[in-house]
C-alpha atoms as a PDB file:
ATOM      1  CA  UNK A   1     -19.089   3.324   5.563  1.00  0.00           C
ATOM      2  CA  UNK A   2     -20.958   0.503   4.149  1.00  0.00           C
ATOM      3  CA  UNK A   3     -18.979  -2.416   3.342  1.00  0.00           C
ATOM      4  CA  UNK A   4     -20.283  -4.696   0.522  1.00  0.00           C
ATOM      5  CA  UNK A   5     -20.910  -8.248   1.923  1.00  0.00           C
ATOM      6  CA  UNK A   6     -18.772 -10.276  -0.909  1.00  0.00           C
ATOM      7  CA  UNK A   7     -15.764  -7.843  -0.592  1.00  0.00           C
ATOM      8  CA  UNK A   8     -13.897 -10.646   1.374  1.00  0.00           C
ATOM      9  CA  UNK A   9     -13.728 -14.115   2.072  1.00  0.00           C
ATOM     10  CA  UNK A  10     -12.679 -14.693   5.414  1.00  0.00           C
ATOM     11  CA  UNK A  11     -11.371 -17.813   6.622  1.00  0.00           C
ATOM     12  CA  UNK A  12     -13.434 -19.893   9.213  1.00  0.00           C
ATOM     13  CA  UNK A  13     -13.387 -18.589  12.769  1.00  0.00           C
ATOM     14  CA  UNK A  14     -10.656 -21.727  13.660  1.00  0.00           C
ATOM     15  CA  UNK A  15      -8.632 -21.458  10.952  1.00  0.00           C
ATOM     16  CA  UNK A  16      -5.190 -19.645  11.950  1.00  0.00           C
ATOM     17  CA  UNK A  17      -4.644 -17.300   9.420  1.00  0.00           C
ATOM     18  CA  UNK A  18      -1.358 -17.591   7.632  1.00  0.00           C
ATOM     19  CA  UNK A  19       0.930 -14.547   7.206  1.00  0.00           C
ATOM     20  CA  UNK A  20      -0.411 -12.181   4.169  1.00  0.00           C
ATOM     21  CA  UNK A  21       3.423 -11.965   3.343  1.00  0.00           C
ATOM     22  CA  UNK A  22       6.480 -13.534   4.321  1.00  0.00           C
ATOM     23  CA  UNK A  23      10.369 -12.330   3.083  1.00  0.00           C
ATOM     24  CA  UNK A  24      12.873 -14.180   4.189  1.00  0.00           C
ATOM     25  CA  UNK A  25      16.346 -13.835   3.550  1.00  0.00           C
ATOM     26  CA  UNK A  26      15.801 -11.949  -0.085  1.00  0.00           C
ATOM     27  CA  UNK A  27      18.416 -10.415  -1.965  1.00  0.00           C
ATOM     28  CA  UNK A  28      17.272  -9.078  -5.731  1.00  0.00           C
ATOM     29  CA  UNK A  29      20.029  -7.886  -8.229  1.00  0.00           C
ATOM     30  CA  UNK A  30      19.367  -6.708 -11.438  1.00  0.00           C
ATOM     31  CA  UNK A  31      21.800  -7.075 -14.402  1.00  0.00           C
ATOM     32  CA  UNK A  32      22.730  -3.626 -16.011  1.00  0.00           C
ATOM     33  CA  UNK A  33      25.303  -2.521 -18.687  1.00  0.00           C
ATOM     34  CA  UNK A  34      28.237  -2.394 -16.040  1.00  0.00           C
ATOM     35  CA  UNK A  35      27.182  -5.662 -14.971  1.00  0.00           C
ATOM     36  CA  UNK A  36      25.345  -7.056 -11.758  1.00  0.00           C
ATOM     37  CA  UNK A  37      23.827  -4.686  -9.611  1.00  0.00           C
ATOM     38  CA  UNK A  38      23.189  -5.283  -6.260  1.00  0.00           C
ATOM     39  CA  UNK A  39      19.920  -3.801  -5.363  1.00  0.00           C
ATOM     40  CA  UNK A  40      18.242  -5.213  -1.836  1.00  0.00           C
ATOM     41  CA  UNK A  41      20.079  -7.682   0.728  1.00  0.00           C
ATOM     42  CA  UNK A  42      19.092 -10.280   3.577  1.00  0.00           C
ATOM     43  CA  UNK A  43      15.449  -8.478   3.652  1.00  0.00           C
ATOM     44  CA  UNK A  44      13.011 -10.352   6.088  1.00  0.00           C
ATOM     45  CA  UNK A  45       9.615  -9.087   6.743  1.00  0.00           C
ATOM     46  CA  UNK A  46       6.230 -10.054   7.595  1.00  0.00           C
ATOM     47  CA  UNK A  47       2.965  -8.731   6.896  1.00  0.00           C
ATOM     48  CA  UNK A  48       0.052  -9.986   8.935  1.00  0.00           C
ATOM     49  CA  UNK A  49      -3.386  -9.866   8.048  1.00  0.00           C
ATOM     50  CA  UNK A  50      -4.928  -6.863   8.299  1.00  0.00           C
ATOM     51  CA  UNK A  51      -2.176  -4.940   9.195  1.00  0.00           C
ATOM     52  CA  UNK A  52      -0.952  -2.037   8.124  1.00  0.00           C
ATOM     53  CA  UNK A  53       2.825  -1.738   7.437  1.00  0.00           C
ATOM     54  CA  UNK A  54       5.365   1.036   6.341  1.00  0.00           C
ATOM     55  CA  UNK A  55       8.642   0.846   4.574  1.00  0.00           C
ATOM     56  CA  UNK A  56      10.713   3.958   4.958  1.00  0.00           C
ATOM     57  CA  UNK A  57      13.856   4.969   3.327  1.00  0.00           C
ATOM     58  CA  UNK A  58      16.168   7.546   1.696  1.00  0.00           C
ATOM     59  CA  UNK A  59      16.276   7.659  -2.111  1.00  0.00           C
ATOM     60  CA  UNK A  60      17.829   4.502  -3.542  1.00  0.00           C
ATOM     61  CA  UNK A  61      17.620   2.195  -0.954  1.00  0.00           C
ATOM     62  CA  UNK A  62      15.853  -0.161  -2.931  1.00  0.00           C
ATOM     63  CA  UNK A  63      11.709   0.368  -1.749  1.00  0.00           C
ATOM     64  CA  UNK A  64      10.101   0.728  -4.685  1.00  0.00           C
ATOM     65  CA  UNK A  65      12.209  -2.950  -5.610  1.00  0.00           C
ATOM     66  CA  UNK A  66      10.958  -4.371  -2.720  1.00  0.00           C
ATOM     67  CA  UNK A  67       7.292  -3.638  -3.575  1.00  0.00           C
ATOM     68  CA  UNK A  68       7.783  -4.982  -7.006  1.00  0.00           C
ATOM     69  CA  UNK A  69       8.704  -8.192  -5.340  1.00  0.00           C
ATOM     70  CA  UNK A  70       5.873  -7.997  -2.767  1.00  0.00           C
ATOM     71  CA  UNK A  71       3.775  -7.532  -5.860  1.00  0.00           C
ATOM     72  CA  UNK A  72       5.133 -10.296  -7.595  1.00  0.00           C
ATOM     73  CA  UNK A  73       6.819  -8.310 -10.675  1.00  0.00           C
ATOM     74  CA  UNK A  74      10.357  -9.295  -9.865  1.00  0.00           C
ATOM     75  CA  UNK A  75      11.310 -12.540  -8.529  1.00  0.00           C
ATOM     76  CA  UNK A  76      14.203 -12.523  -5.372  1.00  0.00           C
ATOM     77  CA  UNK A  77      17.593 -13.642  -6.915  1.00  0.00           C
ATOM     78  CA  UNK A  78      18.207 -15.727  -3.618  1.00  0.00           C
ATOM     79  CA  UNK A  79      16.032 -15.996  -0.793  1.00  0.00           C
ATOM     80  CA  UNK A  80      12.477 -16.910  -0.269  1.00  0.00           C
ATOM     81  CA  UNK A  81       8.918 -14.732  -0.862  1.00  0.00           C
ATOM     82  CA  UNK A  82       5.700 -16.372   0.175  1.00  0.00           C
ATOM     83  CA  UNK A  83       2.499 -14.823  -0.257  1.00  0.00           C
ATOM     84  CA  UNK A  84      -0.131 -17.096   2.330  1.00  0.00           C
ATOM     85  CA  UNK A  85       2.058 -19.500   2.571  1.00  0.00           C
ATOM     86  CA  UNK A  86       2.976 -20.262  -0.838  1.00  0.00           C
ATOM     87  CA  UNK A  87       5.643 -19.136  -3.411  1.00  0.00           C
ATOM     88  CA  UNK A  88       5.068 -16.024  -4.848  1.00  0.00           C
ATOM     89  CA  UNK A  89       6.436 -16.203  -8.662  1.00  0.00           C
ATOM     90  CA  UNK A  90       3.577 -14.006 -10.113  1.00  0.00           C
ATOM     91  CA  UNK A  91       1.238 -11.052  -9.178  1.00  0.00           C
ATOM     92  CA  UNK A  92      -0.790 -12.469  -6.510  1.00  0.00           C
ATOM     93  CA  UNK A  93      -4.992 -12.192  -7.165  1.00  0.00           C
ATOM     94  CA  UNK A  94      -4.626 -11.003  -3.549  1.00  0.00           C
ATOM     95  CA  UNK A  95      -2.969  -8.065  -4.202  1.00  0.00           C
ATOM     96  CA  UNK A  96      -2.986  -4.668  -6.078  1.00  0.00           C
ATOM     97  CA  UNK A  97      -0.699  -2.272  -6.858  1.00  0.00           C
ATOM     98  CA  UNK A  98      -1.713   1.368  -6.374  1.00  0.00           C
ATOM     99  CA  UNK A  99       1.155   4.308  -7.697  1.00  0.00           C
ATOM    100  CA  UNK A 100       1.961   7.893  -7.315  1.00  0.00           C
ATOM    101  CA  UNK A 101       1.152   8.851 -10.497  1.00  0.00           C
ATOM    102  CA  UNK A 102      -2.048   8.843 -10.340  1.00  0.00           C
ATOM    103  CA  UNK A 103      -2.011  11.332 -13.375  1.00  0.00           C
ATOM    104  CA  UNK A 104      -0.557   8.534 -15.599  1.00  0.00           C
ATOM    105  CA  UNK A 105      -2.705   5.807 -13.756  1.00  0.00           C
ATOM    106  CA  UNK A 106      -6.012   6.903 -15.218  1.00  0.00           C
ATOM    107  CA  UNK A 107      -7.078   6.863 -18.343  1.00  0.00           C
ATOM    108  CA  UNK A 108      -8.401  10.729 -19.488  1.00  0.00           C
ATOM    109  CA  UNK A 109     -10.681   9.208 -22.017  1.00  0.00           C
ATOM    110  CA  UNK A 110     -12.568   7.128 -19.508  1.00  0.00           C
ATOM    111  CA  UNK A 111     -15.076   8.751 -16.671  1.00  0.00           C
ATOM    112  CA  UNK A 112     -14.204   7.928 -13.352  1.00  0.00           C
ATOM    113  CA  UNK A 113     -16.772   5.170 -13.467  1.00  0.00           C
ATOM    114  CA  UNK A 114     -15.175   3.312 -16.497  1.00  0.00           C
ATOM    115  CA  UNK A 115     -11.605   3.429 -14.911  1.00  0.00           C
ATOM    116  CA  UNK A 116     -12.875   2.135 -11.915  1.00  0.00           C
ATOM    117  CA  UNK A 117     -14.681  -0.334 -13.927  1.00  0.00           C
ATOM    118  CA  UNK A 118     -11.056  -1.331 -15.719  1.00  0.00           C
ATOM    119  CA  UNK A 119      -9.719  -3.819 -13.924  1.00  0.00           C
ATOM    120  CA  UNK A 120     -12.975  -5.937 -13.807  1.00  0.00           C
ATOM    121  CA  UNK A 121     -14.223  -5.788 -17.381  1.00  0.00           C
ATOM    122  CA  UNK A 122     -13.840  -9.419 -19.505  1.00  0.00           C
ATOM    123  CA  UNK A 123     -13.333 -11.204 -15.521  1.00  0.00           C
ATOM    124  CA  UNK A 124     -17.762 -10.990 -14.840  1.00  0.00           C
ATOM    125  CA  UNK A 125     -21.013  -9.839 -16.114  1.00  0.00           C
ATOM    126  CA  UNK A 126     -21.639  -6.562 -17.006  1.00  0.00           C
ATOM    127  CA  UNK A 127     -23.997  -6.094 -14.291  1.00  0.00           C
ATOM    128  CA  UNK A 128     -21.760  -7.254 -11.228  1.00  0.00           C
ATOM    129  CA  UNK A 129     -18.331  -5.140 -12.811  1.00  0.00           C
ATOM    130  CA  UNK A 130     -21.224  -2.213 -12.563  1.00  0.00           C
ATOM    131  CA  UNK A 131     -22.424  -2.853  -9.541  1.00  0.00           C
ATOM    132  CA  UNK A 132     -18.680  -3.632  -8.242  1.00  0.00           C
ATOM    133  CA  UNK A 133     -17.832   0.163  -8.855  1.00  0.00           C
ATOM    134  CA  UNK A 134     -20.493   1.908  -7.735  1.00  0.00           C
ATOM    135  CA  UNK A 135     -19.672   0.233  -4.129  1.00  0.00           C
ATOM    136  CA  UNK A 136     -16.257   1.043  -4.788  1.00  0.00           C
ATOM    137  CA  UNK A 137     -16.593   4.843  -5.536  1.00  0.00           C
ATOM    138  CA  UNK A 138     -19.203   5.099  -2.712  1.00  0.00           C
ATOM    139  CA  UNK A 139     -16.604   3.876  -0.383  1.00  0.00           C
ATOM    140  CA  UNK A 140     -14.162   6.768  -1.475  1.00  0.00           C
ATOM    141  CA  UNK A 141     -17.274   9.398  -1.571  1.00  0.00           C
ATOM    142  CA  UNK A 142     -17.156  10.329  -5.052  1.00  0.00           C
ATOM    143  CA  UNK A 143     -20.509   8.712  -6.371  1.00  0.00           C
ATOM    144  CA  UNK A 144     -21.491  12.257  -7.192  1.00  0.00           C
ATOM    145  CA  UNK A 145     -18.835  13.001  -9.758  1.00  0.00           C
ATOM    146  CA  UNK A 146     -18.565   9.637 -11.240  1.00  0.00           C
ATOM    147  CA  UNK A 147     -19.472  10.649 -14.693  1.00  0.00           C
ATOM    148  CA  UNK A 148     -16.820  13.207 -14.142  1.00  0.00           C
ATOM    149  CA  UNK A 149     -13.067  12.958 -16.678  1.00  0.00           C
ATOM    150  CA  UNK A 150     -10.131  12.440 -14.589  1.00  0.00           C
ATOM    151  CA  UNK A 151      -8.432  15.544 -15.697  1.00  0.00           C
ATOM    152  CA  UNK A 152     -11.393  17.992 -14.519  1.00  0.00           C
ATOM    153  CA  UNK A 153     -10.932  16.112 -10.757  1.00  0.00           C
ATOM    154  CA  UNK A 154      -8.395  17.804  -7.925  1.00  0.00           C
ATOM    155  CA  UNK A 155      -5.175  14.987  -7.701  1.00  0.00           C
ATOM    156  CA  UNK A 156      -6.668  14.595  -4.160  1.00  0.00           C
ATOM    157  CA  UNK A 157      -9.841  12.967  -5.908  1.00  0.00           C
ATOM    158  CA  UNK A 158      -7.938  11.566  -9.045  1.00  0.00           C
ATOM    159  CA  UNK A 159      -6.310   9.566  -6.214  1.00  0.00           C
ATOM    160  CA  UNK A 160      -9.545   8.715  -4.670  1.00  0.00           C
ATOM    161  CA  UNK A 161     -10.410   7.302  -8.081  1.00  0.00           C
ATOM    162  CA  UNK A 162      -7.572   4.704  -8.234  1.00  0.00           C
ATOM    163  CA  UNK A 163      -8.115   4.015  -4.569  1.00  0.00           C
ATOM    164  CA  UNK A 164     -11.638   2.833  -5.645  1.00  0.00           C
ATOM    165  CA  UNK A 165     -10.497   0.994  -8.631  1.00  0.00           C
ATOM    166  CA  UNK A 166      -8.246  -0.796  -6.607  1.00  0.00           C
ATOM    167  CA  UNK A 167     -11.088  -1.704  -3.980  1.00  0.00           C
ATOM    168  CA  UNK A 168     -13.441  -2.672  -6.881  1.00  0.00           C
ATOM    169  CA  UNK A 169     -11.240  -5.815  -7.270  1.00  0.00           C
ATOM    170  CA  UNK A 170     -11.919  -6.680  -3.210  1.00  0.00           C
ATOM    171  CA  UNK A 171      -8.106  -7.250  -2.676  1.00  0.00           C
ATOM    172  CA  UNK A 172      -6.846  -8.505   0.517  1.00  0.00           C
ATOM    173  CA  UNK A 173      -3.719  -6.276  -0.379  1.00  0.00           C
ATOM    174  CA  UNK A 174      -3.259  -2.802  -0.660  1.00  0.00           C
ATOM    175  CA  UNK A 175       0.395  -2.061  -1.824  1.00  0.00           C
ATOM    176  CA  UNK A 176       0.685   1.515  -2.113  1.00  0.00           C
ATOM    177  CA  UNK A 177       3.739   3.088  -3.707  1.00  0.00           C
ATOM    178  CA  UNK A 178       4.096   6.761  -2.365  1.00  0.00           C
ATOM    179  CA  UNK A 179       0.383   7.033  -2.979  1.00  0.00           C
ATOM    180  CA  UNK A 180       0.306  10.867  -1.153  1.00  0.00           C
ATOM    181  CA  UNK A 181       3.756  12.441  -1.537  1.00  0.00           C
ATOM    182  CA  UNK A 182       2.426  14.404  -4.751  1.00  0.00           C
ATOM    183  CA  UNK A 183      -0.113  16.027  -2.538  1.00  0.00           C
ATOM    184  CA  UNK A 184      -0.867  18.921  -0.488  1.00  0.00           C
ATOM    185  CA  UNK A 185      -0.901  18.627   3.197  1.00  0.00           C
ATOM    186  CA  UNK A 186      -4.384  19.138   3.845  1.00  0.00           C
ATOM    187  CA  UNK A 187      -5.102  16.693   0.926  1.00  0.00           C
ATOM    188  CA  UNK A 188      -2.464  14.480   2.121  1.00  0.00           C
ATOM    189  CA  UNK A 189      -3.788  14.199   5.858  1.00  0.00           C
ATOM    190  CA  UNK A 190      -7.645  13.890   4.812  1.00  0.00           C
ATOM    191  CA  UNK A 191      -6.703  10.776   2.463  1.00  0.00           C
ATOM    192  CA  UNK A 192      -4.907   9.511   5.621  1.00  0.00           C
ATOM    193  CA  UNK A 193      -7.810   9.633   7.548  1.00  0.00           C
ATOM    194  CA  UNK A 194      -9.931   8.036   4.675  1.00  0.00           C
ATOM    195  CA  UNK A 195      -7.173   4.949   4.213  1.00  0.00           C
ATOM    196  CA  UNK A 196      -7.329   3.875   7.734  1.00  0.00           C
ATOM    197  CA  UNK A 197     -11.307   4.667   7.382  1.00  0.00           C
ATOM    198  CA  UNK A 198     -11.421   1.914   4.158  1.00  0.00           C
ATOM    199  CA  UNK A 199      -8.804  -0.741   5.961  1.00  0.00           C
ATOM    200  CA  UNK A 200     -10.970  -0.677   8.829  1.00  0.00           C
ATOM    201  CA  UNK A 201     -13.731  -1.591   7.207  1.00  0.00           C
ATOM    202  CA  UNK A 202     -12.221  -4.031   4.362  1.00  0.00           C
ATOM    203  CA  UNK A 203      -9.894  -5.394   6.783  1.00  0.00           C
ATOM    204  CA  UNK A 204      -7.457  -5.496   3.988  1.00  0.00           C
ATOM    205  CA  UNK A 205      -3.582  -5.654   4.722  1.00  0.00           C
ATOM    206  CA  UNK A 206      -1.536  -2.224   3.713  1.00  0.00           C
ATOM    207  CA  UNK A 207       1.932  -2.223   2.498  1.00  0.00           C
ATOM    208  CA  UNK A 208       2.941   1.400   2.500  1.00  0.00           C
ATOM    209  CA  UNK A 209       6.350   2.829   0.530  1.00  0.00           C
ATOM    210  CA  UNK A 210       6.705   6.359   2.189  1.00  0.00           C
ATOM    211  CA  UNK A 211       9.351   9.112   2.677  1.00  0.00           C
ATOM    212  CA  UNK A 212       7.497  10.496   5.491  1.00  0.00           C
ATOM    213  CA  UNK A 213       7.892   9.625   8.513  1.00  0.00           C
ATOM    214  CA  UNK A 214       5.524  10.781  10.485  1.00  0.00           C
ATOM    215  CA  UNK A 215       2.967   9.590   7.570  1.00  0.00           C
ATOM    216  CA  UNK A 216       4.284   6.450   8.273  1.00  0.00           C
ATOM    217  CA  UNK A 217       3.610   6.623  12.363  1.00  0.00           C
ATOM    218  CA  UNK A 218       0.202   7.917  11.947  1.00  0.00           C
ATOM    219  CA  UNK A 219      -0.582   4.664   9.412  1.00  0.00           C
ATOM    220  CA  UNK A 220       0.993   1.714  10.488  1.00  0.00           C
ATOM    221  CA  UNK A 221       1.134  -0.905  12.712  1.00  0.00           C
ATOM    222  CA  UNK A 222       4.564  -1.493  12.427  1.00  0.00           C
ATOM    223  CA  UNK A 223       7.261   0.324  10.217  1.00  0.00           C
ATOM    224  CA  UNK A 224      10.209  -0.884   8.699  1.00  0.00           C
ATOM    225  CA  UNK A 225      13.435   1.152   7.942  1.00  0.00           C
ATOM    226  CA  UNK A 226      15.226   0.435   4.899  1.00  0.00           C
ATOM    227  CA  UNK A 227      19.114   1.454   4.474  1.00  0.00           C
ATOM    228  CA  UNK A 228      21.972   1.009   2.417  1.00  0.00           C
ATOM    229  CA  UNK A 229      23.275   0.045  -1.252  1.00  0.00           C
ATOM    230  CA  UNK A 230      22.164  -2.465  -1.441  1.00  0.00           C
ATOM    231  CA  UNK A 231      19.439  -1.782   0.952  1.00  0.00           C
ATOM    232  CA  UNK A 232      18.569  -4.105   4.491  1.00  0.00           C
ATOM    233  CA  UNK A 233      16.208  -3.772   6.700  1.00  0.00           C
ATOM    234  CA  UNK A 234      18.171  -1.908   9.805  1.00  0.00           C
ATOM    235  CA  UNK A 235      14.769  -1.274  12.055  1.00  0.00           C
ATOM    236  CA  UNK A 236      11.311  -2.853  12.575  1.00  0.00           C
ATOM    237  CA  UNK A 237       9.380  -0.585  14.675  1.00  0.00           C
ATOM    238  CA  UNK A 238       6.092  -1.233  16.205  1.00  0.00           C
ATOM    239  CA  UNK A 239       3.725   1.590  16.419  1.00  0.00           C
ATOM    240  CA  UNK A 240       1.394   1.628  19.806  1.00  0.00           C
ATOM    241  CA  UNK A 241      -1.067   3.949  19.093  1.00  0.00           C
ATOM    242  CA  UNK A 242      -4.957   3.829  19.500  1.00  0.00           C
ATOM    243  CA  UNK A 243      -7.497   3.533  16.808  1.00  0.00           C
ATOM    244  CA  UNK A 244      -9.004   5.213  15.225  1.00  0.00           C
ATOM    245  CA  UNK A 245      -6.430   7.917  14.850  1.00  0.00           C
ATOM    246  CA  UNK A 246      -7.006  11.851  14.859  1.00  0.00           C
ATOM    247  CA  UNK A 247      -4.672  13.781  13.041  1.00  0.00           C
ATOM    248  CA  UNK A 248      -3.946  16.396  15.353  1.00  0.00           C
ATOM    249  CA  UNK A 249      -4.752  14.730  18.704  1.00  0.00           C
ATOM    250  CA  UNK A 250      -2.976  11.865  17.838  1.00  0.00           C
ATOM    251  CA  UNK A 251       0.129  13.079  16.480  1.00  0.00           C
ATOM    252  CA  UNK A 252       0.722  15.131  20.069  1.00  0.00           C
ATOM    253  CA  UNK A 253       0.364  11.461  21.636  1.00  0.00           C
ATOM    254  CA  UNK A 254       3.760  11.111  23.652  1.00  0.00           C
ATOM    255  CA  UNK A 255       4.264   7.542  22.082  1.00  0.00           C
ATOM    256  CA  UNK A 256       3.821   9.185  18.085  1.00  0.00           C
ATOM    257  CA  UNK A 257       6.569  11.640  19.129  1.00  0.00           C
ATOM    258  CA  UNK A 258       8.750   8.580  20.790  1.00  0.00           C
ATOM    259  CA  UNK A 259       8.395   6.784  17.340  1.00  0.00           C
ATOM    260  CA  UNK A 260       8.775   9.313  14.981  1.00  0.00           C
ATOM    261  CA  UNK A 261      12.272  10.284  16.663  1.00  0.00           C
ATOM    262  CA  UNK A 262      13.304   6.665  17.059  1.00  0.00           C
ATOM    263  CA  UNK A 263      12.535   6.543  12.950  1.00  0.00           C
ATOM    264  CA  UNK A 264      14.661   9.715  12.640  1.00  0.00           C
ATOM    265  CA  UNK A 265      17.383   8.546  14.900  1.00  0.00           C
ATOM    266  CA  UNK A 266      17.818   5.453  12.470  1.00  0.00           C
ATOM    267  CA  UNK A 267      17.716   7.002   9.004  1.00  0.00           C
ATOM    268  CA  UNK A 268      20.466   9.384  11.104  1.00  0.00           C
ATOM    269  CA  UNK A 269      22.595   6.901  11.949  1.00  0.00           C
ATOM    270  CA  UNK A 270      22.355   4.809   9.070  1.00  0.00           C
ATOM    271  CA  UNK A 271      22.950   7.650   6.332  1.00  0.00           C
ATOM    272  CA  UNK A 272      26.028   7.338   3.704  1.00  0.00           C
END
């Protein structure tokens, strides 16, 4: 995979490289028509640099909350959210925000080319937002349908198509939002293979809301189990596995199969 040289600007070899994210101590509630709602509590993470990190939880433990405030969309009622070092109070230029709803994501009207385009138009020349894209959907492999409609691609390659439009923008965050559950599993595990493919070679930091747990072994670096109403983090869980990872061969590794029952073992114990 050829990585375009300006898709990162990395600090100088002595610089020590601040965390990409830092939680600490954040508790969000959101006002409804019963009154306050308490929605995450005492949450501290980190998310170094390149580094690939899962959040796993049951159904209304507050994840998709917690990646709203990771993605600077709702601020923590108490507690502190840092982004490099300093206060995060908006959407960060670092980071973007890809969904499960990929459907929705993607505008019909547009070929794959202009949504990938999207986020770039009015920001550069016309040339360089070109340019930008056509990297981008070469990275994904879909250069040869990019004057394709969304809605005459597979959702395996409609997904594809917002990876790249998130990768046009060169973040140095990917936060991903149940990006596969809508998926088939052979689908599912070949867009697995090409995520780790594009962090490797971006070196971007992942921040990965999943239900699936062995998804979330086969990812990450280190995996965090979210509990509760109000959710907490009950688990941080750090994954030893080699890279690159191979579906099959690694998920009959000894240490997946330690992790993935030391994942189920929590969201076990910690169940309503």
């Amino acid at each position: 995979m050829t990585l375009p040289d300006q898709f990162s600007d990395p600090a100088p070899a002595t610089a020590e490289p601040a965390m990409m994210y830092d939680l600490r101590a954040v508790d969000v509630d959101l006002e409804v028509a019963s009154g306050t709602l308490p929605i995450l509590r005492d949450v501290s993470l980190s998310v170094r640099p390149g580094e690939i990190v899962a959040i796993v939880g049951r159904s209304g433990t507050g994840k998709t909350t917690l990646l709203r405030v990771l993605g600077g969309l709702l601020r923590p009622t108490r507690g502190e959210a840092l982004v490099k070092g300093r206060p995060l109070t908006a959407p960060p230029a670092e980071a973007v925000t890809i969904f499960q709803d990929y459907g929705n994501a993607l505008l019909p009207w547009r070929t794959v080319e202009r949504n990938v385009e999207l986020g770039l138009e009015r920001r550069m020349p016309r040339s360089e937002v070109r340019q930008r894209a056509a990297q981008a959907i070469e990275m994904v492999g879909l250069t040869a349908r990019r004057g394709e409609y969304p809605w005459r691609l597979s959702g395996g390659m409609q997904q594809r198509v917002q990876i790249a439009r998130a990768l046009a923008m060169r973040p140095q965050v990917l936060l991903m939002d149940e990006p596969f559950g809508a998926l088939d599993a052979f689908t599912k595990a070949s867009l697995q293979d090409q995520l780790l493919e594009l962090q490797a070679a971006t070196g971007s930091s992942i921040v990965l809301i999943t239900h699936d747990m062995e998804e979330a072994v086969y990812l990450s670096d280190r995996v965090f189990v979210i509990a509760g109403a109000p959710g907490t983090i009950t688990l941080e869980l750090a994954v030893d596995l080699p890279r690159p990872r191979v579906q099959l061969a690694t998920r009959e590794l000894p240490a997946f199969l330690a992790a993935r029952h030391r994942l189920s073992d929590e969201l076990h114990e910690t169940a309503p």
